[in-house]
C-alpha atoms as a PDB file:
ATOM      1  CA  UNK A   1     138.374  82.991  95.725  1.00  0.00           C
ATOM      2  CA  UNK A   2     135.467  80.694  94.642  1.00  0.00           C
ATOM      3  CA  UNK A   3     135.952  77.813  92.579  1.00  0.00           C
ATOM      4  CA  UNK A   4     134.173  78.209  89.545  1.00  0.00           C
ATOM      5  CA  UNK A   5     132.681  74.521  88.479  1.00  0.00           C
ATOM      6  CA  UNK A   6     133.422  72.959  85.373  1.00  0.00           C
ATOM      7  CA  UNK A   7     131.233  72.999  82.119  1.00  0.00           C
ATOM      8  CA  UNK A   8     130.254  69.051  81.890  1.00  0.00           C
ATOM      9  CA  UNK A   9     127.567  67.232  81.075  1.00  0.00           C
ATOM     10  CA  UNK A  10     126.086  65.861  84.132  1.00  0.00           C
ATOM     11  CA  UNK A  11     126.573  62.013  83.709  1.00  0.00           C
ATOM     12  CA  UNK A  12     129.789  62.331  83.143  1.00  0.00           C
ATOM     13  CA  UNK A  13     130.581  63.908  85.880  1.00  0.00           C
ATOM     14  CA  UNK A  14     128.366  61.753  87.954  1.00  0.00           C
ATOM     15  CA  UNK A  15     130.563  58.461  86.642  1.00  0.00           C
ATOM     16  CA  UNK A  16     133.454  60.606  87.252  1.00  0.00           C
ATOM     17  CA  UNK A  17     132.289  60.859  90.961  1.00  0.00           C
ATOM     18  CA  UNK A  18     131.360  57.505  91.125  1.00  0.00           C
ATOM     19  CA  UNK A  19     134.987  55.823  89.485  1.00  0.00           C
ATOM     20  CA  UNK A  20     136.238  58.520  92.546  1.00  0.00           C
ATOM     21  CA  UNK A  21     134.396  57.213  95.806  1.00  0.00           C
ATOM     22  CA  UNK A  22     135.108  53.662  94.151  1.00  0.00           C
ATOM     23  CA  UNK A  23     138.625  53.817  94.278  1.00  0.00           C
ATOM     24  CA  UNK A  24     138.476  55.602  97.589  1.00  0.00           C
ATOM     25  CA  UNK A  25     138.148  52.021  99.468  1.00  0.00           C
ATOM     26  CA  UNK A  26     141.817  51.506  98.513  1.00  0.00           C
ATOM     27  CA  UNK A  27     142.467  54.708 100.269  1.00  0.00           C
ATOM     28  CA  UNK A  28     140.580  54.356 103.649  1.00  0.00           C
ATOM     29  CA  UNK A  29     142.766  50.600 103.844  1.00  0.00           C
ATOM     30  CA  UNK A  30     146.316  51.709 103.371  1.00  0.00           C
ATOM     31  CA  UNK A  31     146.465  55.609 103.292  1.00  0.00           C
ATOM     32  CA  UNK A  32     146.953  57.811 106.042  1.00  0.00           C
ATOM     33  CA  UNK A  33     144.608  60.111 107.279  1.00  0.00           C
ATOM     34  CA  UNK A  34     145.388  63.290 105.478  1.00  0.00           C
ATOM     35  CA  UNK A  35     146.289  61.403 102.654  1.00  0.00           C
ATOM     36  CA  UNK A  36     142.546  60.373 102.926  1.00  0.00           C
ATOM     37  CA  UNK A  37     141.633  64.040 102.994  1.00  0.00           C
ATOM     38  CA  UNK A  38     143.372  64.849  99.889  1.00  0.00           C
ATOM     39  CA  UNK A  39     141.906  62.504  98.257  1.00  0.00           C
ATOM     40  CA  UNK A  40     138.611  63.441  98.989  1.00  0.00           C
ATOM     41  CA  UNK A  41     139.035  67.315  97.780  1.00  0.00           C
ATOM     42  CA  UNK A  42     137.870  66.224  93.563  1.00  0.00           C
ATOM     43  CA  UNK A  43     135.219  64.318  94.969  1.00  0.00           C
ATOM     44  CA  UNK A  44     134.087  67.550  96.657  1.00  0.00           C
ATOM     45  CA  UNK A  45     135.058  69.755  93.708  1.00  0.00           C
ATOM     46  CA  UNK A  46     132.803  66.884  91.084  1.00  0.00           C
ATOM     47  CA  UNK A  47     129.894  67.156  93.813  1.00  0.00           C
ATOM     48  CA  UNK A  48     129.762  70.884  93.244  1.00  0.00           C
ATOM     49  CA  UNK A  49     130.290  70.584  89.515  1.00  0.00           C
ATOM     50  CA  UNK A  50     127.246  68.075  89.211  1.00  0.00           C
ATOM     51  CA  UNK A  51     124.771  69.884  91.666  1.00  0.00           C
ATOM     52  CA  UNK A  52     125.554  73.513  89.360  1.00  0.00           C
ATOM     53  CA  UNK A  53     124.836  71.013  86.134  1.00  0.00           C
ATOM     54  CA  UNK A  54     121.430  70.190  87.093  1.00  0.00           C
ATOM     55  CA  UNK A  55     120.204  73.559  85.485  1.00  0.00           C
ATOM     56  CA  UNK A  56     120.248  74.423  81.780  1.00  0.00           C
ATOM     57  CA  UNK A  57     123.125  76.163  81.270  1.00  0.00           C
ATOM     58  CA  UNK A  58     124.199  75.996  84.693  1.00  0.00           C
ATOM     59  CA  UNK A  59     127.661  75.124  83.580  1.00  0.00           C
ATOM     60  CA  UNK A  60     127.731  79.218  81.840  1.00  0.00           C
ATOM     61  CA  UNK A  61     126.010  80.581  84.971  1.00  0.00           C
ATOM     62  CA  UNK A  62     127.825  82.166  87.325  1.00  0.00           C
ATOM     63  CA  UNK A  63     127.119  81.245  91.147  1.00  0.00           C
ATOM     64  CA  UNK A  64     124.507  83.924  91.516  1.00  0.00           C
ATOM     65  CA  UNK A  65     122.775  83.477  87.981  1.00  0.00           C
ATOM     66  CA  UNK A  66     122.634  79.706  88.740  1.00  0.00           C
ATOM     67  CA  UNK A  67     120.535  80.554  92.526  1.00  0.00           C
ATOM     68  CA  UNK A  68     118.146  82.677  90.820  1.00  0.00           C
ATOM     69  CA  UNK A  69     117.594  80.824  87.682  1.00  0.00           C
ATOM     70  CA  UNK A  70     116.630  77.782  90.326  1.00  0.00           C
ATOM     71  CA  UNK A  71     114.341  80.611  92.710  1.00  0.00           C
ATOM     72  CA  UNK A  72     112.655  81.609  89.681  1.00  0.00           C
ATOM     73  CA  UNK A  73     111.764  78.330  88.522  1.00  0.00           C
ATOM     74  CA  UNK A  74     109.753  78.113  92.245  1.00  0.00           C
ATOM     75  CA  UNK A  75     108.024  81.035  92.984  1.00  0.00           C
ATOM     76  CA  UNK A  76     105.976  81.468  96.313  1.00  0.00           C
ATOM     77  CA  UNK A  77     107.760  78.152  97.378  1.00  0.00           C
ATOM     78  CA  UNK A  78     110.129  77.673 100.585  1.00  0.00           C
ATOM     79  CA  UNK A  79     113.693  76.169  99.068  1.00  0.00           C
ATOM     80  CA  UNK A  80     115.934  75.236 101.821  1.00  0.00           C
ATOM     81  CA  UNK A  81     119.946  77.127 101.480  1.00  0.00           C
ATOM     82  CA  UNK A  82     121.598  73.789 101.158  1.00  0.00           C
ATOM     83  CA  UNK A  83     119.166  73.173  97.673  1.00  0.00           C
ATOM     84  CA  UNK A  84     120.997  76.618  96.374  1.00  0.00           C
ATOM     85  CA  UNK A  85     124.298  76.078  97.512  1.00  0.00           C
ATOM     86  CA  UNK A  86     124.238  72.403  95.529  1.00  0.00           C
ATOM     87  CA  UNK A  87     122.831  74.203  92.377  1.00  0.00           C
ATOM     88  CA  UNK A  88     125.818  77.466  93.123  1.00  0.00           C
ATOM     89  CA  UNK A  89     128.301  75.464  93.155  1.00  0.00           C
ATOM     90  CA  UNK A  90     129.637  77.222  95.969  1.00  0.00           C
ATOM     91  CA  UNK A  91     129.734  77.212  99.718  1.00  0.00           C
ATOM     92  CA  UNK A  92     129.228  81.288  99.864  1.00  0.00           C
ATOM     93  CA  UNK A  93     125.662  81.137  98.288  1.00  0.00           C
ATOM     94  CA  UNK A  94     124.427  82.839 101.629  1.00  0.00           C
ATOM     95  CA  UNK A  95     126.275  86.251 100.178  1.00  0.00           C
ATOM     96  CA  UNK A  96     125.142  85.777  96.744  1.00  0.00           C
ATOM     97  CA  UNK A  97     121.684  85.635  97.876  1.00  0.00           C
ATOM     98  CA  UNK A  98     122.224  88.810  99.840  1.00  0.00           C
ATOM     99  CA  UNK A  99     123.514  90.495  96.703  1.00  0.00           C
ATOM    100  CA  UNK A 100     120.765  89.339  94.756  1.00  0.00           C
ATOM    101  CA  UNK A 101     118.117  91.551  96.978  1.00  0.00           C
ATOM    102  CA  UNK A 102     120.332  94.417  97.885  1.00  0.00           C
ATOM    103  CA  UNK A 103     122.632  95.173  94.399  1.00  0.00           C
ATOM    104  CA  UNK A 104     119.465  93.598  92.268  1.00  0.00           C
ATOM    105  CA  UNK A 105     116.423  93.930  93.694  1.00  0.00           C
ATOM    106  CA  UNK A 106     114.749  90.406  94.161  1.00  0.00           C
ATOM    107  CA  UNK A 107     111.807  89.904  96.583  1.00  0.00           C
ATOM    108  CA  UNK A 108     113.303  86.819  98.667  1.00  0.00           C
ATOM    109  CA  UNK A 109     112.665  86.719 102.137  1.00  0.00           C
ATOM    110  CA  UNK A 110     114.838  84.698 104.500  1.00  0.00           C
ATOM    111  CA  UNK A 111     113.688  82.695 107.007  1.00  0.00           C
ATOM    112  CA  UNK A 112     115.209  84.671 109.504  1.00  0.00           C
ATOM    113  CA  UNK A 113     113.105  87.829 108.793  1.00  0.00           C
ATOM    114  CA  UNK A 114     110.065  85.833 107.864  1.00  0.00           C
ATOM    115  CA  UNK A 115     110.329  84.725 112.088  1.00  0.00           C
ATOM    116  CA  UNK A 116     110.720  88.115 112.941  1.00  0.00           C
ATOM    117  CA  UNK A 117     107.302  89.339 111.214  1.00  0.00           C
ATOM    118  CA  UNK A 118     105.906  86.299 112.707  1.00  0.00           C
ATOM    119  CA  UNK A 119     106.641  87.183 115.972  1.00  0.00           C
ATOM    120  CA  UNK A 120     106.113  90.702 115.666  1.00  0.00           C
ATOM    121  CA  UNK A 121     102.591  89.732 114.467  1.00  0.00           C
ATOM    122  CA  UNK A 122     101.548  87.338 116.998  1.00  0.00           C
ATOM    123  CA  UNK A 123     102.584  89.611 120.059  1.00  0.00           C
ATOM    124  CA  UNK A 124      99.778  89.932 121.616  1.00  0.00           C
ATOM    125  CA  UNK A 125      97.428  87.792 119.721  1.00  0.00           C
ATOM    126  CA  UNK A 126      94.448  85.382 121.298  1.00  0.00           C
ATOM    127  CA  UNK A 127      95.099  82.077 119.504  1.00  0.00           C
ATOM    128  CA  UNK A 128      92.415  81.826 117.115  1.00  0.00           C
ATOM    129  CA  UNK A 129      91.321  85.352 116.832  1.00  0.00           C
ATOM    130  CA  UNK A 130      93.097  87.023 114.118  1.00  0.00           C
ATOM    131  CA  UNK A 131      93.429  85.473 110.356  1.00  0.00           C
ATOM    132  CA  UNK A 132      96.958  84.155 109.204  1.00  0.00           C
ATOM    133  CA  UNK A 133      99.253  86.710 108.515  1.00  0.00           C
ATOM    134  CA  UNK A 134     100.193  84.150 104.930  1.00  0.00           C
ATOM    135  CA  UNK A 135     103.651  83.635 105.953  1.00  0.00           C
ATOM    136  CA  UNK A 136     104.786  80.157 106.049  1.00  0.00           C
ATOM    137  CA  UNK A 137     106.831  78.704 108.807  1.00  0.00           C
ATOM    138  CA  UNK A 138     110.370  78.997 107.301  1.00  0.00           C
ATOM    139  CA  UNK A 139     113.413  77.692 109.280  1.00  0.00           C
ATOM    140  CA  UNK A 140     116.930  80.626 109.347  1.00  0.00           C
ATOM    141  CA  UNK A 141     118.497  78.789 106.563  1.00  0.00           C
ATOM    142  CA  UNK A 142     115.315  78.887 104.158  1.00  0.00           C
ATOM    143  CA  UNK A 143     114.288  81.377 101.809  1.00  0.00           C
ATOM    144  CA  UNK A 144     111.259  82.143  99.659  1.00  0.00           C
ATOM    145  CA  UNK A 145     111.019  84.101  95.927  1.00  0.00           C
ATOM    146  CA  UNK A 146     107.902  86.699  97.023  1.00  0.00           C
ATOM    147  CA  UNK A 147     106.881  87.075  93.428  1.00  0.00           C
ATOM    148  CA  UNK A 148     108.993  86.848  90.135  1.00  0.00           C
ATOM    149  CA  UNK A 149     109.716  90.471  89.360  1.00  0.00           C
ATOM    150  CA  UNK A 150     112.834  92.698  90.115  1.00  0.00           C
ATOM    151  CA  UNK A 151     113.054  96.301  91.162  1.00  0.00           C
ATOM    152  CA  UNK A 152     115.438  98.035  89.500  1.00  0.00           C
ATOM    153  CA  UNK A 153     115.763 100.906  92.183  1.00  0.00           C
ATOM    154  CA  UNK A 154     116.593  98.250  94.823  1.00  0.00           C
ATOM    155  CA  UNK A 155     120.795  99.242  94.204  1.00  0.00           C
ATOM    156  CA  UNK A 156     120.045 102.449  95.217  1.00  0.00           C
ATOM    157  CA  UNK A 157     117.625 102.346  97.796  1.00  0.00           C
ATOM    158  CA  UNK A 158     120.104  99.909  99.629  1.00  0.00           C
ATOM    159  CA  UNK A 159     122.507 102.883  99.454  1.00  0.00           C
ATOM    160  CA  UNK A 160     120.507 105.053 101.167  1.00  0.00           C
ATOM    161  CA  UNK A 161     119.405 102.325 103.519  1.00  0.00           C
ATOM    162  CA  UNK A 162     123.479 102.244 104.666  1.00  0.00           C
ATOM    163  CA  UNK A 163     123.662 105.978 105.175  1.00  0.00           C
ATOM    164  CA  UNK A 164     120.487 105.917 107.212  1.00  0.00           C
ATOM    165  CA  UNK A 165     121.550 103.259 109.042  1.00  0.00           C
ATOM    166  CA  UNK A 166     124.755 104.700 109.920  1.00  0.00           C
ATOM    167  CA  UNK A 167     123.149 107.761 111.416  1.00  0.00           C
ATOM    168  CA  UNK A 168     122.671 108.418 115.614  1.00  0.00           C
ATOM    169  CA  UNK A 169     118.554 108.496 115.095  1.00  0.00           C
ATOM    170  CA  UNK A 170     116.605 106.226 116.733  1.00  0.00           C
ATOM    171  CA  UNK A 171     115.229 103.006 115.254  1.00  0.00           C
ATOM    172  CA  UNK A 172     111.917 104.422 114.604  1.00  0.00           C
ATOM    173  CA  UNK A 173     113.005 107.427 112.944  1.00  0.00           C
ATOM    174  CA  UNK A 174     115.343 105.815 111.111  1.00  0.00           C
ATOM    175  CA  UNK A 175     112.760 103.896 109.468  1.00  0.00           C
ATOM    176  CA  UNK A 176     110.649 107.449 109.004  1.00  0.00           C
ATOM    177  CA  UNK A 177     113.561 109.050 107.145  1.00  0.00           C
ATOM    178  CA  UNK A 178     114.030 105.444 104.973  1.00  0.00           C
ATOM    179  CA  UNK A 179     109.892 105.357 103.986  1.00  0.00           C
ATOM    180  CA  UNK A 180     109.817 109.234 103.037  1.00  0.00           C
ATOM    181  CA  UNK A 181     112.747 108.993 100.435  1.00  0.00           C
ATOM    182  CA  UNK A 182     110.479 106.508  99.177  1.00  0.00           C
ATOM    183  CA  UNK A 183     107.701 107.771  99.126  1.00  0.00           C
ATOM    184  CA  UNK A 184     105.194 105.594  97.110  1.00  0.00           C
ATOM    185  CA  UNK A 185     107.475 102.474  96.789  1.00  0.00           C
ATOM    186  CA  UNK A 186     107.277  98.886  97.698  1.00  0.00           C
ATOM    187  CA  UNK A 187     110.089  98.742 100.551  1.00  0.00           C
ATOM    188  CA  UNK A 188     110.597  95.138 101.534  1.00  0.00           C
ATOM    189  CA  UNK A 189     110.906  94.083 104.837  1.00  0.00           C
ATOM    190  CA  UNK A 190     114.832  92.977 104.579  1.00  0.00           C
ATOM    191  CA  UNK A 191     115.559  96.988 104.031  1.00  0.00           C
ATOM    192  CA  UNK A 192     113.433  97.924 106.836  1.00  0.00           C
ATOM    193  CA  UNK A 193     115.678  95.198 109.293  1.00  0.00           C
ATOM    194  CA  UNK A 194     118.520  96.544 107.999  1.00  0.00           C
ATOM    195  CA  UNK A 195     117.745 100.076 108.216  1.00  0.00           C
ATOM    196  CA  UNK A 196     116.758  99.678 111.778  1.00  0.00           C
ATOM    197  CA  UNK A 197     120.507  98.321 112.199  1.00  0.00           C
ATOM    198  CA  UNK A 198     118.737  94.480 112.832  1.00  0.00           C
ATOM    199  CA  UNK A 199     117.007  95.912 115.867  1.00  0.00           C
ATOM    200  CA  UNK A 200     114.554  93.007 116.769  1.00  0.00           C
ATOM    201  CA  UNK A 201     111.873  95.594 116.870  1.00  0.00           C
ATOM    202  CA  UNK A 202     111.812  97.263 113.851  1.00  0.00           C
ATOM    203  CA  UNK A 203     108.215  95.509 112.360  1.00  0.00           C
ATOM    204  CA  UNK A 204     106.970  97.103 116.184  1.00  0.00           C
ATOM    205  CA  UNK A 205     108.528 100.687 115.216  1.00  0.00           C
ATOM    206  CA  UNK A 206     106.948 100.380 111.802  1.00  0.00           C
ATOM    207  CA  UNK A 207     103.770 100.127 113.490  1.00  0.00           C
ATOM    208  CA  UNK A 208     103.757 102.562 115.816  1.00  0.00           C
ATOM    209  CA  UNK A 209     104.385 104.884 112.647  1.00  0.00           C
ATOM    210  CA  UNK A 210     101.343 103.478 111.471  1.00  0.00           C
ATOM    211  CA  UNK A 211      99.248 103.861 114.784  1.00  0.00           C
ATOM    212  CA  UNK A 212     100.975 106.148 117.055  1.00  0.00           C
ATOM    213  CA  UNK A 213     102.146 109.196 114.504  1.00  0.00           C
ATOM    214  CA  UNK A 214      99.858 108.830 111.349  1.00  0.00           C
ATOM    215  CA  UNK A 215     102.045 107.685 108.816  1.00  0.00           C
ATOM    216  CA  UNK A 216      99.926 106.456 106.026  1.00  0.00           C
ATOM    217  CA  UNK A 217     101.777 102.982 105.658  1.00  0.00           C
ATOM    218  CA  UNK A 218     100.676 100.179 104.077  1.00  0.00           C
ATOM    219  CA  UNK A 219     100.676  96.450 104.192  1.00  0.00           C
ATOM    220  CA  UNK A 220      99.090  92.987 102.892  1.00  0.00           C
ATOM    221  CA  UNK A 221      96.676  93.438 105.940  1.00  0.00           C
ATOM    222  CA  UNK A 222      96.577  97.289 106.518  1.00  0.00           C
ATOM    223  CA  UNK A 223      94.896  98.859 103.750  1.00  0.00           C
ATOM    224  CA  UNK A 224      96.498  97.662 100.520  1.00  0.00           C
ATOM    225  CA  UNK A 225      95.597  93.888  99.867  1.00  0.00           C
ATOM    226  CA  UNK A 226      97.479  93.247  96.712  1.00  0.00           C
ATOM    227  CA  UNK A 227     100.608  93.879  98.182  1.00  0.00           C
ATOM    228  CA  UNK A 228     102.986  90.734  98.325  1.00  0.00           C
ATOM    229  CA  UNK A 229     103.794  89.448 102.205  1.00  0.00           C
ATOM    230  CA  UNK A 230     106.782  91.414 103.976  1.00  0.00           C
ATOM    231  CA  UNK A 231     106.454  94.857 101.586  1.00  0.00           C
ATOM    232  CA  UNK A 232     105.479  98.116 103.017  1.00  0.00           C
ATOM    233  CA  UNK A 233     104.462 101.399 101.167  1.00  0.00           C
ATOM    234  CA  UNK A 234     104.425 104.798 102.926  1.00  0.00           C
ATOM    235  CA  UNK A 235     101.498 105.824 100.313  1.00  0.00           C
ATOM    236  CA  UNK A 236     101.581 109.808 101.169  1.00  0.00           C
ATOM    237  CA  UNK A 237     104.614 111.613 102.948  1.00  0.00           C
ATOM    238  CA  UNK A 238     101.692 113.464 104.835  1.00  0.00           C
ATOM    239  CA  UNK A 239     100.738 112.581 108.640  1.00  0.00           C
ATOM    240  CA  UNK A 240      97.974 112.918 110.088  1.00  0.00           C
ATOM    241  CA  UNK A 241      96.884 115.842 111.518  1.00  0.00           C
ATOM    242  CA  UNK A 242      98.077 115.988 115.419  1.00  0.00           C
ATOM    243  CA  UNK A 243      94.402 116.187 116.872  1.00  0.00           C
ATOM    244  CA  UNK A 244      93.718 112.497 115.268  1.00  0.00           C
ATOM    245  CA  UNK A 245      96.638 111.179 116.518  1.00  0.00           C
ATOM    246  CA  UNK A 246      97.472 112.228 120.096  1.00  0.00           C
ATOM    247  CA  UNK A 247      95.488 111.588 122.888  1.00  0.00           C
ATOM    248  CA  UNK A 248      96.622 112.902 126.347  1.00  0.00           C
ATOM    249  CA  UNK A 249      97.752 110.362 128.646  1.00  0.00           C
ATOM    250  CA  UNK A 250      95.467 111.128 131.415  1.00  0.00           C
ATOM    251  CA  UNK A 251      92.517 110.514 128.813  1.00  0.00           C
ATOM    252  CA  UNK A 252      93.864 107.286 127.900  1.00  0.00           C
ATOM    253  CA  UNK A 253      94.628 106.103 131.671  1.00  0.00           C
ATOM    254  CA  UNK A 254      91.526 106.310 132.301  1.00  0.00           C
ATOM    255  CA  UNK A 255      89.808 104.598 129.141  1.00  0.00           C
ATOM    256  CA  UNK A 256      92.047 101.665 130.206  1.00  0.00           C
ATOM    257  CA  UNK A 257      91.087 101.540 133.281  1.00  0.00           C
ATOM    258  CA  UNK A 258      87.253 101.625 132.472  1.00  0.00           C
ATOM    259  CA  UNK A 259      87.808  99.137 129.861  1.00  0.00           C
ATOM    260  CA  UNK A 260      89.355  96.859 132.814  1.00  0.00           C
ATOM    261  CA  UNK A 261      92.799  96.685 130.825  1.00  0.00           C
ATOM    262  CA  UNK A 262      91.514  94.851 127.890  1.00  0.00           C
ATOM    263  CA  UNK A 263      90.559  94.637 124.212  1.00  0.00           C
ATOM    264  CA  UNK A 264      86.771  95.066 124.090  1.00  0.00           C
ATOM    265  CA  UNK A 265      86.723  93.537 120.680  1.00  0.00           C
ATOM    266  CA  UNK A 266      83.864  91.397 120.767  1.00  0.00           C
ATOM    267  CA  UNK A 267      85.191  87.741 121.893  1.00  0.00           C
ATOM    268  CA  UNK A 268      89.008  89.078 122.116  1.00  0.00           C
ATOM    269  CA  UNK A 269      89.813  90.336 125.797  1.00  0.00           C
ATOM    270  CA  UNK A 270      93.260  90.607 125.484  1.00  0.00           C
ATOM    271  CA  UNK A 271      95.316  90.598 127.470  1.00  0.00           C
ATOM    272  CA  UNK A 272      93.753  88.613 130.031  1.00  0.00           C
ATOM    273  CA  UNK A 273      95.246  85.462 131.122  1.00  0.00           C
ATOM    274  CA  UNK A 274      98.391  86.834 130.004  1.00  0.00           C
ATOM    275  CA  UNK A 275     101.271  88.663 131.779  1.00  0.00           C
ATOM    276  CA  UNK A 276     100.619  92.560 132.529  1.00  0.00           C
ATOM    277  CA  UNK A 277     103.579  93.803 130.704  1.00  0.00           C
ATOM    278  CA  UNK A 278     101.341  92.887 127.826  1.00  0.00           C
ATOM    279  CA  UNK A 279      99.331  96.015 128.468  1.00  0.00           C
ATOM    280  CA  UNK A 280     101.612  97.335 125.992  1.00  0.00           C
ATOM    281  CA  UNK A 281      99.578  96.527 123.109  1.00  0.00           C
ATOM    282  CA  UNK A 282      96.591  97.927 124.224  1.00  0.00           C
ATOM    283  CA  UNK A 283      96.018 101.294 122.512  1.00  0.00           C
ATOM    284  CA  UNK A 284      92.723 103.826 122.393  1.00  0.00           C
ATOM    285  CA  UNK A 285      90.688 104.117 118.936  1.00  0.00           C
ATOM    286  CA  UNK A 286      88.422 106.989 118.395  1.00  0.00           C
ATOM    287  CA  UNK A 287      84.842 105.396 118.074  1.00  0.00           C
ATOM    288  CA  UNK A 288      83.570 109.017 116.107  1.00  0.00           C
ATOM    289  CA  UNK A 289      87.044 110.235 114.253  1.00  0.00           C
ATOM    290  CA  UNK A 290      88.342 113.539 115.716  1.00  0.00           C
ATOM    291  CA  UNK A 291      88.463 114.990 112.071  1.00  0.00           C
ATOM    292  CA  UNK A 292      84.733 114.326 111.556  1.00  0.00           C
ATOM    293  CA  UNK A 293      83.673 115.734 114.969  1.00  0.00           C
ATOM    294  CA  UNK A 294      84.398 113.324 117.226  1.00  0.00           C
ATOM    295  CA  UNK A 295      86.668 114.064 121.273  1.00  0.00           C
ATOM    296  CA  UNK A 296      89.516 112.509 122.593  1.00  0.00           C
ATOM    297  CA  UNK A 297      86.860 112.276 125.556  1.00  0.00           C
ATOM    298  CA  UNK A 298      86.196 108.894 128.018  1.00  0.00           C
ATOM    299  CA  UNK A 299      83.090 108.286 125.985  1.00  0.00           C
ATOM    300  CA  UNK A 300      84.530 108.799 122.632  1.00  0.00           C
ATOM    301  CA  UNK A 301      87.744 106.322 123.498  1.00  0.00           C
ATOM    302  CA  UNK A 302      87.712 102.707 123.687  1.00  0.00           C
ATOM    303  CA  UNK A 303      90.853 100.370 124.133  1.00  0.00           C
ATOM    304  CA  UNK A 304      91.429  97.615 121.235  1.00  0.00           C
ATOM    305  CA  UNK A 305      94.585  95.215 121.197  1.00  0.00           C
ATOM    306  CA  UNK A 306      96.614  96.503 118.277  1.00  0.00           C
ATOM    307  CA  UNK A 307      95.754  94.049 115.779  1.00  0.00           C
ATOM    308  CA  UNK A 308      92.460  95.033 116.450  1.00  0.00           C
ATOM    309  CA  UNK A 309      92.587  98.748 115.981  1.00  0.00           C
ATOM    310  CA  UNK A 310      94.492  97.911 112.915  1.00  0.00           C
ATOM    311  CA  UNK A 311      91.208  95.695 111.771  1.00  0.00           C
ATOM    312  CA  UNK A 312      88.421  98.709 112.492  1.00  0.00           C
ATOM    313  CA  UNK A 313      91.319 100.931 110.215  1.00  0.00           C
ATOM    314  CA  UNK A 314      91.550  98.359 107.684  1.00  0.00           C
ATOM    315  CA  UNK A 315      87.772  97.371 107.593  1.00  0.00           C
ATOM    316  CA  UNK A 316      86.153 100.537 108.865  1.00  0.00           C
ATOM    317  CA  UNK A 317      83.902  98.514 111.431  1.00  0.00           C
ATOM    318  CA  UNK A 318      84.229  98.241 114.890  1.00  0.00           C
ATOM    319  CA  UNK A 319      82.591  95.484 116.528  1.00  0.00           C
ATOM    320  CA  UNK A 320      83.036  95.743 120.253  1.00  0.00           C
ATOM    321  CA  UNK A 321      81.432  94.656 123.114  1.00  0.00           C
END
């Protein structure tokens, strides 16, 4: 069980510590070594008492109050885990944080996820091509307040995200089932990892909702630019209809090949230069949309980089070469 730290003001217990380590030279001279040790457990136990003072009130606070009270006080800011565990109090502040987004519904993304979109992003990408997806470099043990506002659903949506999880589906439709039984929502991109049982790929599978089966889902940089950095909104359970959205494989072959396996995005030409497994993130965009007339014909095709075809969606122009 947790220690709970003291209520104390903290200079006192900072004289406290200090009379402590003081008399601790006697200790390291004649004691033996797990004597030491012992020693050295209220020293530990004042540390975490004075770090959990620093806040108003932190002495009241419990261990999770205390890391939220001190998140909330830096919004939008990177605050490294070993800043919250000195203000909890307690070595376990990992799990409290955990609680805090799942049971209570705060927007904090760790660093751990924040790499993942990161990397998921800049598969694929020409350096200097595409603008910053606005996350900043975080290392695993950091973690960053979104925006100061709670969602009160979050309890239950985690809920659901554990049955779904649970289930034999795959990854992608996994994630399908999780965005249509919320329908509307701001999902966050923690759920979506741990929906997708923290399958590496899941930001890839979100995606391919996205650009592969019409699923109207937003982001900061597809189609919805007030949304906050990691949240995702299905904004209609409708997809589109299959004539927009499939195009047979022998059609797209051979707009590939014509294109010469690359992104004709004006100045992008990806993925040359780079390994042909890469190919993968090449996909076909309609230049006149099948729903306003338009084939999934040669001539109608052309082959963008995915970031790309995401930009002509998100922009509605397509400037290619």
């Amino acid at each position: 069980m947790a220690r709970r730290p003291r209520e104390k003001a903290p200079d006192k217990l900072r004289r406290d510590l200090i009379d402590l380590l003081t008399n601790f030279e006697w200790h390291l001279e004649h004691s033996e070594l797990r004597q030491q040790v012992r020693n050295l457990v209220p020293a530990n136990h004042l540390l975490r008492d004075l770090g959990s003072s620093l806040l108003p009130e932190g002495g009241y606070l419990s261990a999770r109050d205390r890391i939220l009270a001190y998140l909330r006080l830096f919004p939008g800011i990177v605050i490294d885990g070993d800043e919250l565990m000195v203000v909890a109090g307690i070595s376990e502040y990992a799990r409290r944080i955990r609680e805090l987004r799942k049971q209570e519904g705060w927007p904090i993304l760790s660093g751990i996820t924040a790499s993942e979109m990161r990397d998921e992003f800049e598969e694929g990408r020409v350096e200097g091509e595409y603008e910053d997806l606005s996350l900043p470099q975080m290392l695993p043990s950091q973690y960053l307040l979104l925006e100061d506002s709670q969602d009160r659903d979050a309890a239950f949506r985690w809920n659901m995200a554990n049955q779904i999880r649970r289930s034999t589906a795959s990854t992608r439709d996994k994630l399908l089932r999780f965005f249509r039984e919320n329908v509307g929502q701001r999902v966050t991109s923690e759920e979506l990892r741990y929906v997708a049982g923290d399958a590496t790929e899941w930001a890839r599978r979100t995606r391919e909702l996205r650009t592969e089966m019409g699923w109207p889902v937003m982001t900061r940089n597809t189609g919805d630019p007030t949304l906050p950095v990691g949240t995702y909104v299905l904004e209609r359970d409708e997809q589109a209809p299959l004539h927009d959205r499939h195009i047979p494989e022998v059609v797209r072959r051979e707009v590939m090949r014509r294109d010469h396996w690359s992104c004709r995005w004006r100045g992008c030409g990806w993925p040359t230069g780079f390994p042909p497994q890469d190919h993968r993130f090449l996909e076909a965009h309609h230049i006149e949309h099948h729903a306003e007339g338009g084939a999934n014909s040669v001539e109608n095709l052309v082959t963008l980089c995915n970031l790309h075809h995401d930009e002509v969606h998100r922009a509605g122009v397509l400037d290619v070469e």
